[in-house]
N, C-alpha and C. Protein backbone atom coordinates (compact mmCIF):
# COMPACT_ATOMS: atom_id res chain seq x y z
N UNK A 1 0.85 -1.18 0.00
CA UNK A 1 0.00 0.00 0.00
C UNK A 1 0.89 1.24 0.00
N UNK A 2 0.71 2.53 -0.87
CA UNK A 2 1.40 3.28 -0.79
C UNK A 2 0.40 4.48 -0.50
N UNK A 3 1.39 5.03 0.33
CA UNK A 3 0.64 6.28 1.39
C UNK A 3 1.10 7.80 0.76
N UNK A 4 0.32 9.15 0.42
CA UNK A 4 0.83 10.41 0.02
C UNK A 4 0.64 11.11 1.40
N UNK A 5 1.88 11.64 1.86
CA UNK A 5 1.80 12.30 3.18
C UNK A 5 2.09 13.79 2.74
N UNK A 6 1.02 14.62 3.35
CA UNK A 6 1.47 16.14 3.31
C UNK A 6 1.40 16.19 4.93
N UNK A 7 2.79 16.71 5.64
CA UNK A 7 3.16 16.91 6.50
C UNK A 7 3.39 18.77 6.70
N UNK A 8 3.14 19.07 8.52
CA UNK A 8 3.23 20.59 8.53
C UNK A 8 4.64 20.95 8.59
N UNK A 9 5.86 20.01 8.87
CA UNK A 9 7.05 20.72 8.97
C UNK A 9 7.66 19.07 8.59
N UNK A 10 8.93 19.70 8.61
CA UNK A 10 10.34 18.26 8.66
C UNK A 10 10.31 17.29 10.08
N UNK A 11 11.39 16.43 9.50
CA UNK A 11 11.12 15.62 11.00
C UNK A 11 11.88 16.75 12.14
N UNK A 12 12.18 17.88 12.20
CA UNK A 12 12.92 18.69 13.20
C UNK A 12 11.69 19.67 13.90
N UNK A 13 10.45 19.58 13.73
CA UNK A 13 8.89 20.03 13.69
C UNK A 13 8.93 19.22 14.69
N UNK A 14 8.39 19.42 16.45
CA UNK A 14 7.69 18.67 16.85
C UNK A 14 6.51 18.02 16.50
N UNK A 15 5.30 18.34 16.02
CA UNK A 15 3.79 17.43 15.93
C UNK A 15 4.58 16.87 14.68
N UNK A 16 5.18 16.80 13.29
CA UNK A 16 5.53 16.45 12.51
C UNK A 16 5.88 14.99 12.95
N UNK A 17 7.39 15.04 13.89
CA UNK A 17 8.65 14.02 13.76
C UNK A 17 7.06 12.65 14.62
N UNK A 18 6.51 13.26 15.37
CA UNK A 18 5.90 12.56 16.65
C UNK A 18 4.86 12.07 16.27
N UNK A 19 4.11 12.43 15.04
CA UNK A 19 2.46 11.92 14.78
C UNK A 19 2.96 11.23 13.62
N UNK A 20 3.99 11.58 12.49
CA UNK A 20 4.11 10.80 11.01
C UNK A 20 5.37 10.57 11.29
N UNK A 21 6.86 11.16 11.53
CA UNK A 21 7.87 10.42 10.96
C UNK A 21 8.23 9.59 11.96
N UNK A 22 7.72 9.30 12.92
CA UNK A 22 7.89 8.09 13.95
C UNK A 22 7.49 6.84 13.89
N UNK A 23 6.50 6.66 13.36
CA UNK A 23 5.98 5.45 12.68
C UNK A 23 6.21 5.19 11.51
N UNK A 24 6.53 5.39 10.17
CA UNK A 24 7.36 5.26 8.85
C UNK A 24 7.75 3.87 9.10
N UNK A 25 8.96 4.22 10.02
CA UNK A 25 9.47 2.70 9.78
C UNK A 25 9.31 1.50 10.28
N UNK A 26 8.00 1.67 11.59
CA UNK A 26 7.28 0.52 11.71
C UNK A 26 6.42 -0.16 10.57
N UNK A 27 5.21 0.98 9.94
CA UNK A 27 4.48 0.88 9.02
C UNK A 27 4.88 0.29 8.14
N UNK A 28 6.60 0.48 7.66
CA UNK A 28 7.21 -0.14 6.31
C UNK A 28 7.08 -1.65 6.13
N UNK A 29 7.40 -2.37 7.77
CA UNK A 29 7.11 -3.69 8.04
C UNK A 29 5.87 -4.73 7.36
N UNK A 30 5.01 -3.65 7.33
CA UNK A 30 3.67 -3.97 7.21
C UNK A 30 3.67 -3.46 5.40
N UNK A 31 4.45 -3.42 4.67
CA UNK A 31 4.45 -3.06 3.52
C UNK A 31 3.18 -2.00 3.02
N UNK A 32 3.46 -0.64 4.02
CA UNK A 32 2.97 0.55 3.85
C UNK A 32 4.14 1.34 3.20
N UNK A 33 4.14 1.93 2.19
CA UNK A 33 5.42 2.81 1.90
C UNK A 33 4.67 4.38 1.60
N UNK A 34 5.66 5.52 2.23
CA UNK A 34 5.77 6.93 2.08
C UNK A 34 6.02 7.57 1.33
N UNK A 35 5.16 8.65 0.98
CA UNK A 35 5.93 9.46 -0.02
C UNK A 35 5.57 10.70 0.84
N UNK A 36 6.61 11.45 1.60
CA UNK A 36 6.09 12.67 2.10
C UNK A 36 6.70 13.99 1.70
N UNK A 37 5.56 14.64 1.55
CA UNK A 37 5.90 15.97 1.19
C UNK A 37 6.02 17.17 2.20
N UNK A 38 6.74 17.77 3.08
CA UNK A 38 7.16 18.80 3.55
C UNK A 38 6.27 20.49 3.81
N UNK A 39 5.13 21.13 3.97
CA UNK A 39 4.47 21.48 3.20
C UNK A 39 5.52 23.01 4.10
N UNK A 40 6.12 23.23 4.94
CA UNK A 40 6.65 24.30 5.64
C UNK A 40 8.16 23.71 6.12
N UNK A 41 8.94 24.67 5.31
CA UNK A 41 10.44 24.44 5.62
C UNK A 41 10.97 25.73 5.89
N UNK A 42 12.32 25.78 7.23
CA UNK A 42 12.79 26.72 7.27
C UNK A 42 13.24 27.43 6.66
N UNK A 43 14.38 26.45 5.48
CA UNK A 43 14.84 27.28 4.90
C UNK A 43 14.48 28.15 3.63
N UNK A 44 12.93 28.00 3.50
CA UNK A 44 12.58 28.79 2.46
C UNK A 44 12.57 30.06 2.64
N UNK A 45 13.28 30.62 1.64
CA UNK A 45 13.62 31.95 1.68
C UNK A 45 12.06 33.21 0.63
N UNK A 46 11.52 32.33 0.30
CA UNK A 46 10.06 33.07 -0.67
C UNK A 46 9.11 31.87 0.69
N UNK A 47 8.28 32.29 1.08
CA UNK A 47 7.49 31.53 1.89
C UNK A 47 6.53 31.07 0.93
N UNK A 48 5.71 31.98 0.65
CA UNK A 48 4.35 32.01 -0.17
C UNK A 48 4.41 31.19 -1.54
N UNK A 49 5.07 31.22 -2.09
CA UNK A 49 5.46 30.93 -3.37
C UNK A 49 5.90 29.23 -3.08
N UNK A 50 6.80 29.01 -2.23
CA UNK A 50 6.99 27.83 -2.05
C UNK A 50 6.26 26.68 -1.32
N UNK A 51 5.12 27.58 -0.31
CA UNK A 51 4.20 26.52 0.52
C UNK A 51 2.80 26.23 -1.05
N UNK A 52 2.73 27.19 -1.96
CA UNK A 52 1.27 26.84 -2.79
C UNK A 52 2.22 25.94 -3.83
N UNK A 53 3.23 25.96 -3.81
CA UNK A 53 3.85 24.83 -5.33
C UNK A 53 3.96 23.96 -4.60
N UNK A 54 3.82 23.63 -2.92
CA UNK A 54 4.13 22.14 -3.04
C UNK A 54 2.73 21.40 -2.39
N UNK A 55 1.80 22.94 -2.40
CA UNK A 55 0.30 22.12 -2.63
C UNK A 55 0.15 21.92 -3.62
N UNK A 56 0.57 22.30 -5.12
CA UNK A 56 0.19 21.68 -6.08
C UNK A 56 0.63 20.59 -6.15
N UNK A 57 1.87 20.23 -6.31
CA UNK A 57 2.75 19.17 -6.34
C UNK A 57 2.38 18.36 -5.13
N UNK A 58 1.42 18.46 -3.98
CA UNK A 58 1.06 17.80 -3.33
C UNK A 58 -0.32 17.01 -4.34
N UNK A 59 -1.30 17.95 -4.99
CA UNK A 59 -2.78 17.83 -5.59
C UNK A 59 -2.46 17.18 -6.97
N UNK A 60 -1.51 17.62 -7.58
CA UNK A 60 -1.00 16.34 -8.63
C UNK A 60 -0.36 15.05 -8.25
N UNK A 61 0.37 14.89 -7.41
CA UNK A 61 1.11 13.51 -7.00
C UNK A 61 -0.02 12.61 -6.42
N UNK A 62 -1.38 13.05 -5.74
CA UNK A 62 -2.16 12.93 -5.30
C UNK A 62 -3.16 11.46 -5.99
N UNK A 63 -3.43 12.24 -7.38
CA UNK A 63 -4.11 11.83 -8.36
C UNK A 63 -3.39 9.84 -9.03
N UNK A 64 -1.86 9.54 -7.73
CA UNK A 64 -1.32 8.99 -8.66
C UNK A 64 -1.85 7.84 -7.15
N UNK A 65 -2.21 8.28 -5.97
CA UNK A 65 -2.31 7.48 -4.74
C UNK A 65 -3.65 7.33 -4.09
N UNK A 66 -3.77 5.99 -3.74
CA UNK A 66 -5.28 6.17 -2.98
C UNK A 66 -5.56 6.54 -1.91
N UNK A 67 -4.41 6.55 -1.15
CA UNK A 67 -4.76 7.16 0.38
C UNK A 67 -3.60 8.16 0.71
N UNK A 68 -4.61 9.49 1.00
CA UNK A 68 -3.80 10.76 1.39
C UNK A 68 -3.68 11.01 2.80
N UNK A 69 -2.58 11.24 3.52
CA UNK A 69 -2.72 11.59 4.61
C UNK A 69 -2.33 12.99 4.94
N UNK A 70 -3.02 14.35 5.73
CA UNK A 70 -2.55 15.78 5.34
C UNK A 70 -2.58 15.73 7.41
N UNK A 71 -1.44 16.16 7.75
CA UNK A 71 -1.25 16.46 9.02
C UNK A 71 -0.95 18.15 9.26
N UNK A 72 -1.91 18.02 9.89
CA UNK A 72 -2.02 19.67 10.46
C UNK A 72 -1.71 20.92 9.66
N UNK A 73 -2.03 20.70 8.16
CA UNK A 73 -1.83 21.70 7.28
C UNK A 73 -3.50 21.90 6.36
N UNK A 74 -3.86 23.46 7.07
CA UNK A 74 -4.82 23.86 6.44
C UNK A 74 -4.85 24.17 4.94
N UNK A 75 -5.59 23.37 3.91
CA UNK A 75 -5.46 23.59 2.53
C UNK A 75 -6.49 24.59 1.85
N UNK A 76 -6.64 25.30 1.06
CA UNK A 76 -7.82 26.07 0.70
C UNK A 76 -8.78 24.90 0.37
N UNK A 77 -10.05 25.08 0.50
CA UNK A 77 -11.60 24.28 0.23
C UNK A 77 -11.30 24.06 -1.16
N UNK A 78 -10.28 24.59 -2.12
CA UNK A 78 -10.83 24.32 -3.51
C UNK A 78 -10.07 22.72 -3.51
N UNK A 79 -9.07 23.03 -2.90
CA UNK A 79 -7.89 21.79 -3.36
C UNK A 79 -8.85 20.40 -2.02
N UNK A 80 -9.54 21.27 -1.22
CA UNK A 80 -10.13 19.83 -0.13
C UNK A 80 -11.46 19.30 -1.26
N UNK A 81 -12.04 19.99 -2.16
CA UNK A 81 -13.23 19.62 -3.00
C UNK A 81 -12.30 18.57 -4.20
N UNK A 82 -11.51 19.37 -4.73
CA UNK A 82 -10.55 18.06 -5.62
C UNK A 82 -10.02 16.45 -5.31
N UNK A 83 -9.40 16.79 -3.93
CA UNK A 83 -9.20 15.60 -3.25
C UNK A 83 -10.27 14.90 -2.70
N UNK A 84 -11.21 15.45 -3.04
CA UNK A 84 -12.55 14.14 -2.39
C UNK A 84 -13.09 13.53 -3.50
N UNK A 85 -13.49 14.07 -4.51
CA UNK A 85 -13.54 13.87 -5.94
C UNK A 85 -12.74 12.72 -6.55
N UNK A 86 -11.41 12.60 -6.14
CA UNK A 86 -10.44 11.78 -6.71
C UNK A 86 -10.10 10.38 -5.59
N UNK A 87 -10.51 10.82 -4.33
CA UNK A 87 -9.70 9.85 -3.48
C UNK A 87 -10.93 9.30 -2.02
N UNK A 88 -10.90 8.23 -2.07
CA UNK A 88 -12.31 7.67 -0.97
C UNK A 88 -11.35 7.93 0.93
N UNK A 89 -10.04 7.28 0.26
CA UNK A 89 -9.63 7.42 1.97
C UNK A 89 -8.39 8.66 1.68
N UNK A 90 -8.73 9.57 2.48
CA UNK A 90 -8.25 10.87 2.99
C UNK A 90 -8.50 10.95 4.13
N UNK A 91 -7.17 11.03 4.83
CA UNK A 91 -6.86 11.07 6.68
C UNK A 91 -6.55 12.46 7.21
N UNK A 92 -7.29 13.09 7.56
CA UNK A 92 -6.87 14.50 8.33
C UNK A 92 -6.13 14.57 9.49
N UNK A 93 -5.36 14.62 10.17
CA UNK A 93 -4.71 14.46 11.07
C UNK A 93 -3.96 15.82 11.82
N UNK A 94 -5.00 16.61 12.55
CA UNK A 94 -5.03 17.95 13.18
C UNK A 94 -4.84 17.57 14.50
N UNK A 95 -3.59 18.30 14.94
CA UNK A 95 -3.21 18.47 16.58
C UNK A 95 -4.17 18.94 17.39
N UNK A 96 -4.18 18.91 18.61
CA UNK A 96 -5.31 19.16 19.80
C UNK A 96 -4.68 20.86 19.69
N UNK A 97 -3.66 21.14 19.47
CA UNK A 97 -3.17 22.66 20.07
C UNK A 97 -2.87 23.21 18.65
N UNK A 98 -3.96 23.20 17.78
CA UNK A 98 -3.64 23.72 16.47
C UNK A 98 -3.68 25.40 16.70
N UNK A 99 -4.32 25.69 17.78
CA UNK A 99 -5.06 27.30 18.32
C UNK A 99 -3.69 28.23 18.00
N UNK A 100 -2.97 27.02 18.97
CA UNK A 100 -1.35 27.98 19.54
C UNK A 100 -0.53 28.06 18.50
N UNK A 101 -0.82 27.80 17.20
CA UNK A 101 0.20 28.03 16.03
C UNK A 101 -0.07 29.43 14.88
N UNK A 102 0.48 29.95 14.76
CA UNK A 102 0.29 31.22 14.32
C UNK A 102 0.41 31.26 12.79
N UNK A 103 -0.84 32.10 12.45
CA UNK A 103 -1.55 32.12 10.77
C UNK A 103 0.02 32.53 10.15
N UNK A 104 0.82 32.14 9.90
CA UNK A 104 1.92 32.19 8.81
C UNK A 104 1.56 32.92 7.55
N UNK A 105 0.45 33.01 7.13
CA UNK A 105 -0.45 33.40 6.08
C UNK A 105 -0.53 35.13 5.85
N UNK A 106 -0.56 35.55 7.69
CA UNK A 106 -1.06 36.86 7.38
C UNK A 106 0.53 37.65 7.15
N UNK A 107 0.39 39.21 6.97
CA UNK A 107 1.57 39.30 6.63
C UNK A 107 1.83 40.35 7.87
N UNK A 108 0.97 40.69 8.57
CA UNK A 108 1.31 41.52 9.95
C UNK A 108 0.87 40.84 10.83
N UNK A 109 1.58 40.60 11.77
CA UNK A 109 1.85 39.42 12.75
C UNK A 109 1.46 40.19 14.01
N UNK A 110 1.38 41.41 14.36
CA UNK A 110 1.55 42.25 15.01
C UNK A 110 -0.08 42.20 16.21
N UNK A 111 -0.86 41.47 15.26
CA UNK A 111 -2.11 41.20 16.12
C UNK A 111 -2.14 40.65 17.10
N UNK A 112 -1.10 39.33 16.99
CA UNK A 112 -1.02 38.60 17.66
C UNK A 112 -0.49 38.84 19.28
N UNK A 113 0.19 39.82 19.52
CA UNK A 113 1.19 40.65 20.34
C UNK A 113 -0.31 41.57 21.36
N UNK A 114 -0.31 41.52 22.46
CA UNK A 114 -0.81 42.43 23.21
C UNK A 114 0.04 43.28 23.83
């Protein structure tokens, strides 16, 4: 069985290393294999530009697997209407403390600050 993982950070991400890249290599036993995609890396130097190309490249690679798994990365509704369309098992996998992570999205951060 082969699995498409969109993950919120690298294995150096706490909820990342602890909910998906910790089990990998039990799962492999069981002839589950990974393909994970990264969806937030430090070292991107263009943020924006690089988190929507590897939702695409997440929504095309997609089309090639039956079961998606997306951990704690909010996708726009257009790309969650595509992936239901194409795929029966899709695993959401959202942290209990998703609250405490900050919209990366907006571009003044400054709200956040009392």
């Amino acid at each position: 069985m082969r699995v498409l993982v969109l993950t919120f950070g690298d294995n150096t991400v706490a909820s990342s290393r602890t909910r998906i890249f910790q089990y990998t290599p039990y799962l492999k036993e069981y002839g589950i294999t990974f393909n994970i995609i990264v969806c937030f890396k430090k070292s991107d130097s263009i943020f924006f530009l690089n988190k929507y190309l590897r939702l695409l490249y997440f929504l095309f690679l997609s089309l090639f697997y039956k079961t998606v798994v997306i951990q704690k990365v909010l996708i726009p509704p257009i790309m969650v209407n595509i992936l239901r369309k194409f795929h029966k098992k899709i695993i959401y996998d959202f942290d209990d403390a998703m609250y405490t992570t900050q919209d990366d999205l907006k571009a003044d951060k400054s709200e956040y600050y009392f």
